[in-house]
PDB file of N, CA and C in Angstrom:
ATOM      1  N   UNK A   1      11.817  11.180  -9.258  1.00  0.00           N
ATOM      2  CA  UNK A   1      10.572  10.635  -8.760  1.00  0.00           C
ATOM      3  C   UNK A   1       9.825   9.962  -9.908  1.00  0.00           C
ATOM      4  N   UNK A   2       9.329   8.971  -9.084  1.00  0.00           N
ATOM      5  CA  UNK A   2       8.105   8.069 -10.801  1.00  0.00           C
ATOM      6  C   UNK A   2       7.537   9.224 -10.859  1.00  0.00           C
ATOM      7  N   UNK A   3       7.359   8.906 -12.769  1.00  0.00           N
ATOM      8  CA  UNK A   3       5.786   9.758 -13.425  1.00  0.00           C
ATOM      9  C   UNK A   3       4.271   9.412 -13.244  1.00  0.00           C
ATOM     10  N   UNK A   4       3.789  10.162 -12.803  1.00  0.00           N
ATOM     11  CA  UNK A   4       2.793  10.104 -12.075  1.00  0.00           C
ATOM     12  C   UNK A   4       2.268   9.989 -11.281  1.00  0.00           C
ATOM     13  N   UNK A   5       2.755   9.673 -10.364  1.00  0.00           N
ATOM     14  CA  UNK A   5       2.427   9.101  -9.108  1.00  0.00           C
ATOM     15  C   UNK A   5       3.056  10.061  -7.803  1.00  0.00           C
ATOM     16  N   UNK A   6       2.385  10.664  -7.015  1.00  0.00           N
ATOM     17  CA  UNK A   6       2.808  11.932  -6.076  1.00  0.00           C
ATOM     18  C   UNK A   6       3.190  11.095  -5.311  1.00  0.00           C
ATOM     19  N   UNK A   7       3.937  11.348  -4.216  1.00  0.00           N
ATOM     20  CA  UNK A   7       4.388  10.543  -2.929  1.00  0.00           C
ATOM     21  C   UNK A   7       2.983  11.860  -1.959  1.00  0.00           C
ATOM     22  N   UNK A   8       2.835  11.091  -1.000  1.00  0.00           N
ATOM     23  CA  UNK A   8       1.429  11.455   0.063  1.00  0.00           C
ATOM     24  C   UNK A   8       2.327  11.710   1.650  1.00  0.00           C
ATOM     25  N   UNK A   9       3.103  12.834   2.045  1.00  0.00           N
ATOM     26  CA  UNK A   9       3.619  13.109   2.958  1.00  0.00           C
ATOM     27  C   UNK A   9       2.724  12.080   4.542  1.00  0.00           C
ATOM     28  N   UNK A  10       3.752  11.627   5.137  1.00  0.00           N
ATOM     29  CA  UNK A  10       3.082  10.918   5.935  1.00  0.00           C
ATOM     30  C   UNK A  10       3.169  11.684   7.794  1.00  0.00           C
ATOM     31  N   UNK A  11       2.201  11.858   8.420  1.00  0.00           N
ATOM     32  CA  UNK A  11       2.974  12.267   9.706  1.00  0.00           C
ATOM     33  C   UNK A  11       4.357  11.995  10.322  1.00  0.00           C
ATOM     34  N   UNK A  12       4.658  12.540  10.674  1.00  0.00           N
ATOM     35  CA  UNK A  12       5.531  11.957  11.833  1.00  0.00           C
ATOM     36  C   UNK A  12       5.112  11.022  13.260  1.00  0.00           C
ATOM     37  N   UNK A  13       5.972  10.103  13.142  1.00  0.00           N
ATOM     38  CA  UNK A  13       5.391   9.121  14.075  1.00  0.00           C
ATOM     39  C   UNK A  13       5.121   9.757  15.696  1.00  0.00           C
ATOM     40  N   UNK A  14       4.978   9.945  16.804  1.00  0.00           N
ATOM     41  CA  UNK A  14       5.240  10.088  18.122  1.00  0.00           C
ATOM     42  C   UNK A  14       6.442   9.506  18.459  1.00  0.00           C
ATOM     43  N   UNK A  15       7.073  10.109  18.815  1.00  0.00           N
ATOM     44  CA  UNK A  15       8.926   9.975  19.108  1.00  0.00           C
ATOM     45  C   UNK A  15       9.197  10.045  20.629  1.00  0.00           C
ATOM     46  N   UNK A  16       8.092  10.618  21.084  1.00  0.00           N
ATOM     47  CA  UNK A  16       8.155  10.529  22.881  1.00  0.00           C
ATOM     48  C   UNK A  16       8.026   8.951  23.503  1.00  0.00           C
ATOM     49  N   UNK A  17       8.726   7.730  22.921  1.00  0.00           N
ATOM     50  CA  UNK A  17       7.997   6.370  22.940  1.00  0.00           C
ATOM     51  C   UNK A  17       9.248   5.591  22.745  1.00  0.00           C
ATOM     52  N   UNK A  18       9.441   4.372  23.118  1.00  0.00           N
ATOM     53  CA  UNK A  18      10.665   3.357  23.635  1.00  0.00           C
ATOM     54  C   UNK A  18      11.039   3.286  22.307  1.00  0.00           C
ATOM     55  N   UNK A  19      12.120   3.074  21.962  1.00  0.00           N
ATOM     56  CA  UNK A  19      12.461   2.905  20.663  1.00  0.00           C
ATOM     57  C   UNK A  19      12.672   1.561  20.376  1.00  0.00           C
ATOM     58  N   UNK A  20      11.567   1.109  18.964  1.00  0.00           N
ATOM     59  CA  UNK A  20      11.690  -0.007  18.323  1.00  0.00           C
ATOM     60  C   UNK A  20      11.798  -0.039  17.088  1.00  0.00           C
ATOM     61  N   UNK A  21      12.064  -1.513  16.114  1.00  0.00           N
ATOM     62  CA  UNK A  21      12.351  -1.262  14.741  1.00  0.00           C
ATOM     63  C   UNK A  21      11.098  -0.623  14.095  1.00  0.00           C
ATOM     64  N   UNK A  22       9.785  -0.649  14.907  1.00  0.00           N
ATOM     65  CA  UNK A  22       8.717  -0.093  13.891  1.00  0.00           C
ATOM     66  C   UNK A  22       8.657   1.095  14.472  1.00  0.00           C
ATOM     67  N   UNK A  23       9.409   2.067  15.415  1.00  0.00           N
ATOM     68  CA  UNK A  23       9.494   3.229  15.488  1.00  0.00           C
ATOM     69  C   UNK A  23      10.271   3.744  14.568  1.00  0.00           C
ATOM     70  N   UNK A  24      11.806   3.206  14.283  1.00  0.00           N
ATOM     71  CA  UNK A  24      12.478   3.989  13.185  1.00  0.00           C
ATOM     72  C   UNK A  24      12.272   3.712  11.862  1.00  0.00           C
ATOM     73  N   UNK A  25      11.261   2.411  11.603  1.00  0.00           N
ATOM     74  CA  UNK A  25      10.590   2.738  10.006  1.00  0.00           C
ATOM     75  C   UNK A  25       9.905   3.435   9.926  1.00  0.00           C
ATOM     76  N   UNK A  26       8.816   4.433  11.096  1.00  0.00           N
ATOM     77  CA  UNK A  26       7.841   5.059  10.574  1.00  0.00           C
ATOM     78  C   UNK A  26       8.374   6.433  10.330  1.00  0.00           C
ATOM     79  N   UNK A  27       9.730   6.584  11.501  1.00  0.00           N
ATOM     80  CA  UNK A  27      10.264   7.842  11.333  1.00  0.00           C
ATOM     81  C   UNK A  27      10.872   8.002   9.779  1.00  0.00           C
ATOM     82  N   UNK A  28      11.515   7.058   9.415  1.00  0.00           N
ATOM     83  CA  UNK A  28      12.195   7.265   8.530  1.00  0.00           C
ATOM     84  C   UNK A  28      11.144   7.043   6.973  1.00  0.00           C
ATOM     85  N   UNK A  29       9.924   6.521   7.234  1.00  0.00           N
ATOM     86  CA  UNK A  29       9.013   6.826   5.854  1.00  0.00           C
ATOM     87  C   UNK A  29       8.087   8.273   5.881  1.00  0.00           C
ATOM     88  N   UNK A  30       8.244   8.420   6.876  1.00  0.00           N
ATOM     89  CA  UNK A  30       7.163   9.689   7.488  1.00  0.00           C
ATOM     90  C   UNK A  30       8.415  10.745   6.617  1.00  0.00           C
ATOM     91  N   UNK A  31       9.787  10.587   6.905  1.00  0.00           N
ATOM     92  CA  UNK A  31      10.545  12.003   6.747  1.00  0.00           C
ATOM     93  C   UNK A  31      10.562  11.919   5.016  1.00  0.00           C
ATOM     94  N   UNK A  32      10.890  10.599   4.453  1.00  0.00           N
ATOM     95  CA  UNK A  32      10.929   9.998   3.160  1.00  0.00           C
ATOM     96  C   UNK A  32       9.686  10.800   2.669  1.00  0.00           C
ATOM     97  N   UNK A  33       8.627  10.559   2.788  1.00  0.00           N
ATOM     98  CA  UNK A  33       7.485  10.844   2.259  1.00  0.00           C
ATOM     99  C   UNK A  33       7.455  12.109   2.454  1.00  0.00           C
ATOM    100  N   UNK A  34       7.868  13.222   3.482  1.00  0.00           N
ATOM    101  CA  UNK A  34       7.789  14.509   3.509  1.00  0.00           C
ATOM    102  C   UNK A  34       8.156  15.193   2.691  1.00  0.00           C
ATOM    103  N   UNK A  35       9.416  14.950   2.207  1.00  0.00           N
ATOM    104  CA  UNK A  35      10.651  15.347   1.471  1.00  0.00           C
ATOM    105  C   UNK A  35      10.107  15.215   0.057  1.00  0.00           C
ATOM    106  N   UNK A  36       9.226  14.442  -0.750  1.00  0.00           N
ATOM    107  CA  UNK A  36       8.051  13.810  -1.735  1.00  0.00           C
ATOM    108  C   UNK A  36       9.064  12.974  -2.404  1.00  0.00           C
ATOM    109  N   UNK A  37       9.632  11.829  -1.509  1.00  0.00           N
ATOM    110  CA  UNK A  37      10.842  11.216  -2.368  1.00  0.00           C
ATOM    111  C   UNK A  37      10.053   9.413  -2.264  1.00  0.00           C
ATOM    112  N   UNK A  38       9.998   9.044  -3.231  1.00  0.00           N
ATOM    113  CA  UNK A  38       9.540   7.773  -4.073  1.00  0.00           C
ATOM    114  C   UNK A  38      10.510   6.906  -3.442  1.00  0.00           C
ATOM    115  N   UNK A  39      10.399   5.584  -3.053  1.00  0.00           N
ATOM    116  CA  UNK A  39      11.304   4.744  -2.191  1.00  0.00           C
ATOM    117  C   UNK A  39      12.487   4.609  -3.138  1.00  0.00           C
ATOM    118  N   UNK A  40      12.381   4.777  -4.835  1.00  0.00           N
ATOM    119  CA  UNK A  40      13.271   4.615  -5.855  1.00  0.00           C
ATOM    120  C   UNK A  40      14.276   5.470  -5.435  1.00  0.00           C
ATOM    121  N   UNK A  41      13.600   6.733  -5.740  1.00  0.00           N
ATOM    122  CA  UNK A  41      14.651   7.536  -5.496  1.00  0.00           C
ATOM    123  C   UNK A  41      15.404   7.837  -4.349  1.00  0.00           C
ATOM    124  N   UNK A  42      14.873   7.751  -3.040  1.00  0.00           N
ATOM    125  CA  UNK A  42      15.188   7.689  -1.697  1.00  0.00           C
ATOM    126  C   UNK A  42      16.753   6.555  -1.688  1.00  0.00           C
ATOM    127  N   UNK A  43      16.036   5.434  -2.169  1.00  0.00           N
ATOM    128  CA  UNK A  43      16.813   4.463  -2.005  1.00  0.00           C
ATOM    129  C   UNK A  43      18.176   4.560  -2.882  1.00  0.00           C
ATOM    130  N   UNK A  44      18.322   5.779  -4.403  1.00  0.00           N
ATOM    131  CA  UNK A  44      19.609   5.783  -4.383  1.00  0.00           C
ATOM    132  C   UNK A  44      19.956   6.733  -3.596  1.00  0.00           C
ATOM    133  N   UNK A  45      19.400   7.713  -3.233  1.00  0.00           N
ATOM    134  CA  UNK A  45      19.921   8.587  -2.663  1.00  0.00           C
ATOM    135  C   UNK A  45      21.093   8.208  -1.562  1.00  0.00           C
ATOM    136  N   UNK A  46      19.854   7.547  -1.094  1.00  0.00           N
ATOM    137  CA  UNK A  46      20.364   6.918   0.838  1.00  0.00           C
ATOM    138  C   UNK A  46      21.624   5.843   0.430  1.00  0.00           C
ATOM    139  N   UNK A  47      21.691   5.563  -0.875  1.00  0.00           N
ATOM    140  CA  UNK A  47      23.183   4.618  -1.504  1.00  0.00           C
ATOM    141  C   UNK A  47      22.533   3.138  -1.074  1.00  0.00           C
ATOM    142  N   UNK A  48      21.450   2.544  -0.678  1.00  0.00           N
ATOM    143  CA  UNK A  48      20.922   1.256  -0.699  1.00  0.00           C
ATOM    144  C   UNK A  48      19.840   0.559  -1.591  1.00  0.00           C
ATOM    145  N   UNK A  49      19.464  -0.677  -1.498  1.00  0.00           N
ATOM    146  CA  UNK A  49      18.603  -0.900  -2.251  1.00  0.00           C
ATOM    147  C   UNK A  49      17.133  -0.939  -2.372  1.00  0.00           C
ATOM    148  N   UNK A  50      16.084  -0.764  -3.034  1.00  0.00           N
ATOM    149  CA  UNK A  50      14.607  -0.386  -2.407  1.00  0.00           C
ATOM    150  C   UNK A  50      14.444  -1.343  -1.645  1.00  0.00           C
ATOM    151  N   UNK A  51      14.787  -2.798  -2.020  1.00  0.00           N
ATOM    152  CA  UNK A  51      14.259  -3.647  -0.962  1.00  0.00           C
ATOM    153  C   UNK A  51      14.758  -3.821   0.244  1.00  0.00           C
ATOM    154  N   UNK A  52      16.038  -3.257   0.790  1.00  0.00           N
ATOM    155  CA  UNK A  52      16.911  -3.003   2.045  1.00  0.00           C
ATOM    156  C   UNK A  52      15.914  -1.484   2.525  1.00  0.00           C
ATOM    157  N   UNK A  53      15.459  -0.806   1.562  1.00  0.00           N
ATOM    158  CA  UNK A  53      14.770   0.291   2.166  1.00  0.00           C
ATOM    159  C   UNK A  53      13.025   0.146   2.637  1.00  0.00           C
ATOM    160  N   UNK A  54      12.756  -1.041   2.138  1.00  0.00           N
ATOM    161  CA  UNK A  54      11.564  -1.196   2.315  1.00  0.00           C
ATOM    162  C   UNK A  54      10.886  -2.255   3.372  1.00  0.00           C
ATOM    163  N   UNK A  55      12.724  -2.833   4.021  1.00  0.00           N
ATOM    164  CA  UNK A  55      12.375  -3.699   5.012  1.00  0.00           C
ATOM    165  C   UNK A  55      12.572  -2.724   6.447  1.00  0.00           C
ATOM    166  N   UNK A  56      13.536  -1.678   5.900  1.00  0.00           N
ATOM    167  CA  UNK A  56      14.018  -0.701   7.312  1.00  0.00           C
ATOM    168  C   UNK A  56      12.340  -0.126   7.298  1.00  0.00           C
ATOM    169  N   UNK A  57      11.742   0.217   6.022  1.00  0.00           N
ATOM    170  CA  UNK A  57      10.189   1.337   6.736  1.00  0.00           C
ATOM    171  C   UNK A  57       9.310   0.067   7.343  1.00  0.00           C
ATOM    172  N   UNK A  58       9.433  -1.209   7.048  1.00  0.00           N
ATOM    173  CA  UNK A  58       8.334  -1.739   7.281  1.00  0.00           C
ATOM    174  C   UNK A  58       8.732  -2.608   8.192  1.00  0.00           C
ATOM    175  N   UNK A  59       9.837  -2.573   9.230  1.00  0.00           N
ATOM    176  CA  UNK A  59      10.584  -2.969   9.824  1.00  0.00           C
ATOM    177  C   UNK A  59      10.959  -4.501  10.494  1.00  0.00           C
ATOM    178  N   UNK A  60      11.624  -4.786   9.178  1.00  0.00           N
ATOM    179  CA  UNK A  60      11.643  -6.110   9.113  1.00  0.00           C
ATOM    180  C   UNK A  60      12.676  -6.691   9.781  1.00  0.00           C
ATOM    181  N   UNK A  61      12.650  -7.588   9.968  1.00  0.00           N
ATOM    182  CA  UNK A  61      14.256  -8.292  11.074  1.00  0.00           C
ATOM    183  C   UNK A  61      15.075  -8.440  10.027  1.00  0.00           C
ATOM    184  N   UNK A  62      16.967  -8.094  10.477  1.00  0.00           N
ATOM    185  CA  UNK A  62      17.467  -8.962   9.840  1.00  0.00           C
ATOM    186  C   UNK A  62      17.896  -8.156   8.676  1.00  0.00           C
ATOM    187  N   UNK A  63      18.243  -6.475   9.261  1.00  0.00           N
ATOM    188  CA  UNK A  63      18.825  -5.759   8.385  1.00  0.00           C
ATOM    189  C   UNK A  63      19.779  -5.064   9.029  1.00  0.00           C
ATOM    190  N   UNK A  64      21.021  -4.758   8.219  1.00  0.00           N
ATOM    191  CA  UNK A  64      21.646  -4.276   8.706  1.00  0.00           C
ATOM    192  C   UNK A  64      21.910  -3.085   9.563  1.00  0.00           C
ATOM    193  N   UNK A  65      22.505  -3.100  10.664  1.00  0.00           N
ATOM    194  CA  UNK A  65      22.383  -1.475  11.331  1.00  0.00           C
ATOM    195  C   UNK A  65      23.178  -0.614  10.426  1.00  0.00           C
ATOM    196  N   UNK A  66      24.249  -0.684   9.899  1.00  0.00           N
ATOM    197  CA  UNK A  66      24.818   0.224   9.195  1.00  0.00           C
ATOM    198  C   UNK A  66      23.998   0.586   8.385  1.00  0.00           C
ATOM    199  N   UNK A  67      23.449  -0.105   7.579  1.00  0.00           N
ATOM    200  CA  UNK A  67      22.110   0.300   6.604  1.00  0.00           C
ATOM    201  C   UNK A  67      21.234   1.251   7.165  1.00  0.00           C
ATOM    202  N   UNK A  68      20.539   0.721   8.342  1.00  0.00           N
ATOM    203  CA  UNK A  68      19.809   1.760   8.978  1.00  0.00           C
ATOM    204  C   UNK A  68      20.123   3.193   9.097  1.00  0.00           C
ATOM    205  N   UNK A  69      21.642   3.274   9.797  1.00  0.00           N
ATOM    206  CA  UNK A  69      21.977   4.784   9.950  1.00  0.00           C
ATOM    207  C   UNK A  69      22.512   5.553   8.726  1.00  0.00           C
ATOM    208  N   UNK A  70      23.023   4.465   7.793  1.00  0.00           N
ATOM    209  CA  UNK A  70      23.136   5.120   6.331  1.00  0.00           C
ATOM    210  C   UNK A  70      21.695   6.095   6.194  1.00  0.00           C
ATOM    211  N   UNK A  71      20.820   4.957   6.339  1.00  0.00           N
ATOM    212  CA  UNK A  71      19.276   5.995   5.594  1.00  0.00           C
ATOM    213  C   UNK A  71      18.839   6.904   6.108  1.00  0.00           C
ATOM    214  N   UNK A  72      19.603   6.991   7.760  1.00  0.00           N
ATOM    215  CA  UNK A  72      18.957   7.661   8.666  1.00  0.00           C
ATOM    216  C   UNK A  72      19.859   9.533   8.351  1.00  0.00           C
ATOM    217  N   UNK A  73      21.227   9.149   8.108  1.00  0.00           N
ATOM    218  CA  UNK A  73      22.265   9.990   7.705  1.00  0.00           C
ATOM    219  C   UNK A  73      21.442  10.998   6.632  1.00  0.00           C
ATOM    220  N   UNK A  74      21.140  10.101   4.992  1.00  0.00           N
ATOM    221  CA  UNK A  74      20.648  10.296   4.223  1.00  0.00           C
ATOM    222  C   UNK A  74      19.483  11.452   4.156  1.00  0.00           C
ATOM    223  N   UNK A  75      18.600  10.761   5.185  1.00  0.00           N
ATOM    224  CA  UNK A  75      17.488  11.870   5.332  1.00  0.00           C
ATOM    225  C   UNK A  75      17.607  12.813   5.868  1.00  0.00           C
ATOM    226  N   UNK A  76      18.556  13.125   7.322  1.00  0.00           N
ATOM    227  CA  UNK A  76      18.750  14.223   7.585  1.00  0.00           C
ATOM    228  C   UNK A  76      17.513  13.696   9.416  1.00  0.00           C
ATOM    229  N   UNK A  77      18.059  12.465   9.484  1.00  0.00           N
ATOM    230  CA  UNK A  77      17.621  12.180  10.339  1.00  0.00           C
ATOM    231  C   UNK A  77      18.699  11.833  11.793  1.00  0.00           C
ATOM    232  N   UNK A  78      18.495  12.756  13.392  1.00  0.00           N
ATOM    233  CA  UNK A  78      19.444  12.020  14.152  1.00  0.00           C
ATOM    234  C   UNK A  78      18.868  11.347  15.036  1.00  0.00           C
ATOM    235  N   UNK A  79      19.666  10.652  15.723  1.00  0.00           N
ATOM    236  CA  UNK A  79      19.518   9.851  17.138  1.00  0.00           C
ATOM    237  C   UNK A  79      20.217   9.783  18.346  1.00  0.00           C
ATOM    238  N   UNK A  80      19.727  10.248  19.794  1.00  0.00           N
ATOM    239  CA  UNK A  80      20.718  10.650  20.075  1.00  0.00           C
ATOM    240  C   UNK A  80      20.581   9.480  21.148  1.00  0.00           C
ATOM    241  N   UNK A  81      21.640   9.025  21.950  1.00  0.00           N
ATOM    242  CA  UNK A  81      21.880   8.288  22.846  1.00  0.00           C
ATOM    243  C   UNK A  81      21.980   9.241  24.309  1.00  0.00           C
ATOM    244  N   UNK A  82      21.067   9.011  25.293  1.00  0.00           N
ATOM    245  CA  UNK A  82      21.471   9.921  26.735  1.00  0.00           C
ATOM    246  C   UNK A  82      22.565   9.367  27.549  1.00  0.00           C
ATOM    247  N   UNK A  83      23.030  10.363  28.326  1.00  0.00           N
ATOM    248  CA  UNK A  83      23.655   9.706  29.128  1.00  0.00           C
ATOM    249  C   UNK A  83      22.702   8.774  30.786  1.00  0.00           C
ATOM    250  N   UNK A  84      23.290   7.581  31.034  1.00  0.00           N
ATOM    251  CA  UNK A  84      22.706   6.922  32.079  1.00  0.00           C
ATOM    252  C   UNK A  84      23.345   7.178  33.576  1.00  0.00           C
ATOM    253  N   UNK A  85      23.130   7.444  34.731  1.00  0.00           N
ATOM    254  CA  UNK A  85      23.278   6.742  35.890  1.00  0.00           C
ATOM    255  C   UNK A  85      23.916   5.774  36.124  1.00  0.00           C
ATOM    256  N   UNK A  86      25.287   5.739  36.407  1.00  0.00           N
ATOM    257  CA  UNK A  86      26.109   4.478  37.071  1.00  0.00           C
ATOM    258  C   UNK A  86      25.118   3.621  37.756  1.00  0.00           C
ATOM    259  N   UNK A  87      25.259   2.438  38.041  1.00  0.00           N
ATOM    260  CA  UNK A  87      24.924   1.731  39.072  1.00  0.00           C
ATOM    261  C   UNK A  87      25.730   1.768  40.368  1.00  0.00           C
ATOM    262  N   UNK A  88      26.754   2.519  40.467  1.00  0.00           N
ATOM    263  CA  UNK A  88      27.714   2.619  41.438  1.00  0.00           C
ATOM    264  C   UNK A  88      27.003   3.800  42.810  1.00  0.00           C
ATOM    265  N   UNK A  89      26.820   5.086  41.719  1.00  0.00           N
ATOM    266  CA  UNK A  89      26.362   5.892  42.305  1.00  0.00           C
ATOM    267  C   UNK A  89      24.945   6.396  43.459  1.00  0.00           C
TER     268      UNK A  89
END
């Protein structure tokens, strides 16, 4: 972590809510910041770069999904997909 500078744990976003790219940046700076991990260090952790990590929190277009679930892996973050209703049925 930088010297001096504390990381400021951030809530957790509301997760009961449609999922968009500025839902999984807040999840994923909210858990970042819990953990008291500095985007530096986060970002080797998670094996990417701060600025690939700083477009996923601030959820910028035009990043990779693998990237995403890398960081998401990283933190100890999941996602789950439900199952749907045929249209048949």
């Amino acid at each position: 972590m930088s010297k001096g500078k504390q990381v400021k744990p951030l809530p957790s976003p509301d997760l009961n809510q449609a999922l968009s790219l500025e839902l999984i940046g807040k999840a994923i700076k909210a858990r970042r910041t819990q953990q008291r991990l500095d985007t530096k260090t986060a970002a080797m952790l998670c094996d990417v770069s701060v600025v690939t990590l700083s477009k996923i929190e601030n959820a910028s277009k035009g990043v990779r999904m693998d990237s995403v679930l890398k960081v998401m892996a990283a933190l100890g973050i999941k996602m789950h997909i439900s199952p749907w209703e045929s249209e048949d049925e």
